[in-house]
N, C-alpha and C. Protein backbone atom coordinates (compact mmCIF):
# COMPACT_ATOMS: atom_id res chain seq x y z
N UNK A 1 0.83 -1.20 0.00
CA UNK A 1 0.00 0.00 0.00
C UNK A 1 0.87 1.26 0.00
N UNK A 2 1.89 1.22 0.74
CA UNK A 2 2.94 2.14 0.86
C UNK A 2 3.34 2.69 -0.69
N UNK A 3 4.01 1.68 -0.94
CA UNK A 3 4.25 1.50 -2.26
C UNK A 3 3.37 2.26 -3.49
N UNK A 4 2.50 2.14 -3.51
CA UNK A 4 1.00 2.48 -4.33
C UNK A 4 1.19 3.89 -4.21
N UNK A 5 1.08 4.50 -3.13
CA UNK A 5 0.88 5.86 -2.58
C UNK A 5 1.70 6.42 -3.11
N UNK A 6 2.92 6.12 -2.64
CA UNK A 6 4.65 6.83 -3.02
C UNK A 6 4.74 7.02 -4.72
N UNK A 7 3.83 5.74 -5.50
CA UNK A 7 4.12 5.77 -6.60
C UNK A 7 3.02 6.79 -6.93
N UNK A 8 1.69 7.15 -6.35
CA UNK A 8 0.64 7.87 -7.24
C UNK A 8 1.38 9.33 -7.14
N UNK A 9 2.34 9.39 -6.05
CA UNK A 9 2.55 10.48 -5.32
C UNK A 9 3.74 11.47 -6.84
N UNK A 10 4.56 10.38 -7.15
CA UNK A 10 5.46 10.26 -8.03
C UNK A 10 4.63 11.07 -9.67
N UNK A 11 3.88 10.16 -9.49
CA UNK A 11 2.95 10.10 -10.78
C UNK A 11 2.50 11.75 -11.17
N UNK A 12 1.94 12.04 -9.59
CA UNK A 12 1.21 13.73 -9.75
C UNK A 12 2.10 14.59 -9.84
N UNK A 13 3.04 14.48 -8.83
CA UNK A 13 4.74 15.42 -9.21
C UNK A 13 5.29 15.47 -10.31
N UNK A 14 4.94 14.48 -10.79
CA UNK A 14 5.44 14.51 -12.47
C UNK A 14 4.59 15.77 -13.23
N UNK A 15 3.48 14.56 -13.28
CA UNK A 15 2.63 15.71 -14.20
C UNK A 15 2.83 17.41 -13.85
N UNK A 16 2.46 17.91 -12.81
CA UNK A 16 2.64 18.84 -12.53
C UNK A 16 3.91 19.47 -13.32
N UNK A 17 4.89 18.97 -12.63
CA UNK A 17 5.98 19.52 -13.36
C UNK A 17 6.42 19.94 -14.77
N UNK A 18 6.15 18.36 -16.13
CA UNK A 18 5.94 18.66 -16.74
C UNK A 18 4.64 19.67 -18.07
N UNK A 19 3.70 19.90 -16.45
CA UNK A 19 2.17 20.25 -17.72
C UNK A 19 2.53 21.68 -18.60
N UNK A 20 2.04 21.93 -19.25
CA UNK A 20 1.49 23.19 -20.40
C UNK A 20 1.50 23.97 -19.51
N UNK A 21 1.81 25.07 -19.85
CA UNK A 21 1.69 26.34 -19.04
C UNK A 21 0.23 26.90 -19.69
N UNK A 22 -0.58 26.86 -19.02
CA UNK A 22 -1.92 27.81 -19.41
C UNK A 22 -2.13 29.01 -19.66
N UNK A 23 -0.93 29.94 -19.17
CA UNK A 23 -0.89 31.63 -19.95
C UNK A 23 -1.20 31.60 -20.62
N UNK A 24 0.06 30.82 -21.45
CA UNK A 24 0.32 31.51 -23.02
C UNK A 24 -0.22 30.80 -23.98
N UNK A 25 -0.44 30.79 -24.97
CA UNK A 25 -0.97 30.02 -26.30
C UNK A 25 0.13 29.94 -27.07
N UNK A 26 0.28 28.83 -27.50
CA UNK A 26 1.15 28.21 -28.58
C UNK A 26 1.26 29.27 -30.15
N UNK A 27 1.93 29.70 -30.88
CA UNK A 27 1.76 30.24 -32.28
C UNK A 27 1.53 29.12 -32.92
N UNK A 28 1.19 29.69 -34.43
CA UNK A 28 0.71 28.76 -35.12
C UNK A 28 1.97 28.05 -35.44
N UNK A 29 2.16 27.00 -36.35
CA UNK A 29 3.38 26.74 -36.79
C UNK A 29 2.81 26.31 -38.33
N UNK A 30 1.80 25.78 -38.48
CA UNK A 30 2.14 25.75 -40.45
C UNK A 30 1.17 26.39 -40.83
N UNK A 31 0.70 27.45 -40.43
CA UNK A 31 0.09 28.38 -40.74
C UNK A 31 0.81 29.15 -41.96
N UNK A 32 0.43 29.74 -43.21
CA UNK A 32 0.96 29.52 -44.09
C UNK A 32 1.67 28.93 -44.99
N UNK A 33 2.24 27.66 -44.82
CA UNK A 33 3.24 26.85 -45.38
C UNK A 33 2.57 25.89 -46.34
N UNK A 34 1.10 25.30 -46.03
CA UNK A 34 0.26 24.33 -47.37
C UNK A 34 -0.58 25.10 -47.36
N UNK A 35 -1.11 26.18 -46.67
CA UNK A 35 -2.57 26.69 -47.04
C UNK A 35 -2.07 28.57 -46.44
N UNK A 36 -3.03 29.40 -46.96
CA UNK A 36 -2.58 30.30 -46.69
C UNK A 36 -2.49 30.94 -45.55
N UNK A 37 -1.79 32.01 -45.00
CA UNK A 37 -2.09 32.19 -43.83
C UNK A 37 -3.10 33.60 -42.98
N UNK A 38 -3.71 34.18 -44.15
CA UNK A 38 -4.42 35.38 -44.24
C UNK A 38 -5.69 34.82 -44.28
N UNK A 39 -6.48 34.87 -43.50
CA UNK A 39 -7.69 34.45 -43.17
C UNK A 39 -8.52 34.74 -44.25
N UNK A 40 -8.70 35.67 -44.92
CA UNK A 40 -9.75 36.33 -46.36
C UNK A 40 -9.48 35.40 -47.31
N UNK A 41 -7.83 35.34 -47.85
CA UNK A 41 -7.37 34.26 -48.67
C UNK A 41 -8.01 32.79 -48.67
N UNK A 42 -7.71 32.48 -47.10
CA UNK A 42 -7.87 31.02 -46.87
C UNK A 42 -9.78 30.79 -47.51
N UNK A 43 -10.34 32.19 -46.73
CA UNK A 43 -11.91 31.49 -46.64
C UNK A 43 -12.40 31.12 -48.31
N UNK A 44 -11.91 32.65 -49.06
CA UNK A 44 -12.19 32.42 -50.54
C UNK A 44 -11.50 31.21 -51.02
N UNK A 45 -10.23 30.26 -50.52
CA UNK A 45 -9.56 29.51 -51.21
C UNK A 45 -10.30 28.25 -51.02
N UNK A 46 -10.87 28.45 -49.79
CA UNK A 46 -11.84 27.09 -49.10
C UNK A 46 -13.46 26.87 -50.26
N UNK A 47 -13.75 28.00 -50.17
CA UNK A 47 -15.22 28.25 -51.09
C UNK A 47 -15.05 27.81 -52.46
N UNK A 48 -13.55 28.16 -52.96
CA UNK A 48 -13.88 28.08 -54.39
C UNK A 48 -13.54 26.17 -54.43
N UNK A 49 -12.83 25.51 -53.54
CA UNK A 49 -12.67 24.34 -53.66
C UNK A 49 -14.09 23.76 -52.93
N UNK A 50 -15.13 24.16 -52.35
CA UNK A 50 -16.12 23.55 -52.33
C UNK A 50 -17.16 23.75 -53.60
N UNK A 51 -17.03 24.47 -53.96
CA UNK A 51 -17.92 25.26 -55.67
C UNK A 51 -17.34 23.58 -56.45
N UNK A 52 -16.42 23.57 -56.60
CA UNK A 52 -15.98 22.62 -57.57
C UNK A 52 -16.18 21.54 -57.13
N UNK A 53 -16.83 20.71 -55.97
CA UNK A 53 -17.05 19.50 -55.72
C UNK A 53 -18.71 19.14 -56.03
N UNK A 54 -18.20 17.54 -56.25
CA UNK A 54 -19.67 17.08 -56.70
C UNK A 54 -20.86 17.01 -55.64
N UNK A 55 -21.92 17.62 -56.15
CA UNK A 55 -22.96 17.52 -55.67
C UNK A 55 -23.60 16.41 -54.84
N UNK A 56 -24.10 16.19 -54.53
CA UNK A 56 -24.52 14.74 -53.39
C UNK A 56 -26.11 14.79 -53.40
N UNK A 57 -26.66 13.88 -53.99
CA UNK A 57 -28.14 13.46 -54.05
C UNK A 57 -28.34 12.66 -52.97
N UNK A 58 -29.37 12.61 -52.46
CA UNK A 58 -30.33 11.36 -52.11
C UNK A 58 -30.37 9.75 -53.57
N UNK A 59 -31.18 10.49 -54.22
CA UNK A 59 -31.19 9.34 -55.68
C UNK A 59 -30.22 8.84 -56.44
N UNK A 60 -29.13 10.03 -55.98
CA UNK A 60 -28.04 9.74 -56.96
C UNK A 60 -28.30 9.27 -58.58
C-alpha cells in the first residue's frame, strides 16, 4: 500500500511539473506553409474548392 501511494505520489509530481503552461498560447506553426495564412485568402480559397465539388443526391 505504501508502495501504491509513493508511486501515485510520483505520478502527480510529475505531471505537474511537466504540464502546459496555461498563460500563453502556442503560435501557429504551419500556418501559411500548405494553405494560406491570411484568413480572407484562406476562406475564398476554401469556397472556391467547395464550388468545384460534386454535388450529393439522395437518388443519386
Amino acid at each position: 500500500m505504501r508502495t501504491i501511494i509513493i508511486l501515485l505520489f510520483s505520478i502527480l509530481a510529475t505531471m505537474e511539473i511537466f504540464s502546459q503552461n496555461r498563460t500563453t498560447d502556442r503560435q501557429p506553426v504551419a500556418a501559411g506553409r500548405f494553405y494560406s495564412a491570411d484568413k480572407e485568402t484562406l476562406t475564398k480559397d476554401i469556397s472556391q474548392l467547395f464550388e468545384t465539388c460534386k454535388k450529393y443526391t439522395e437518388n443519386r
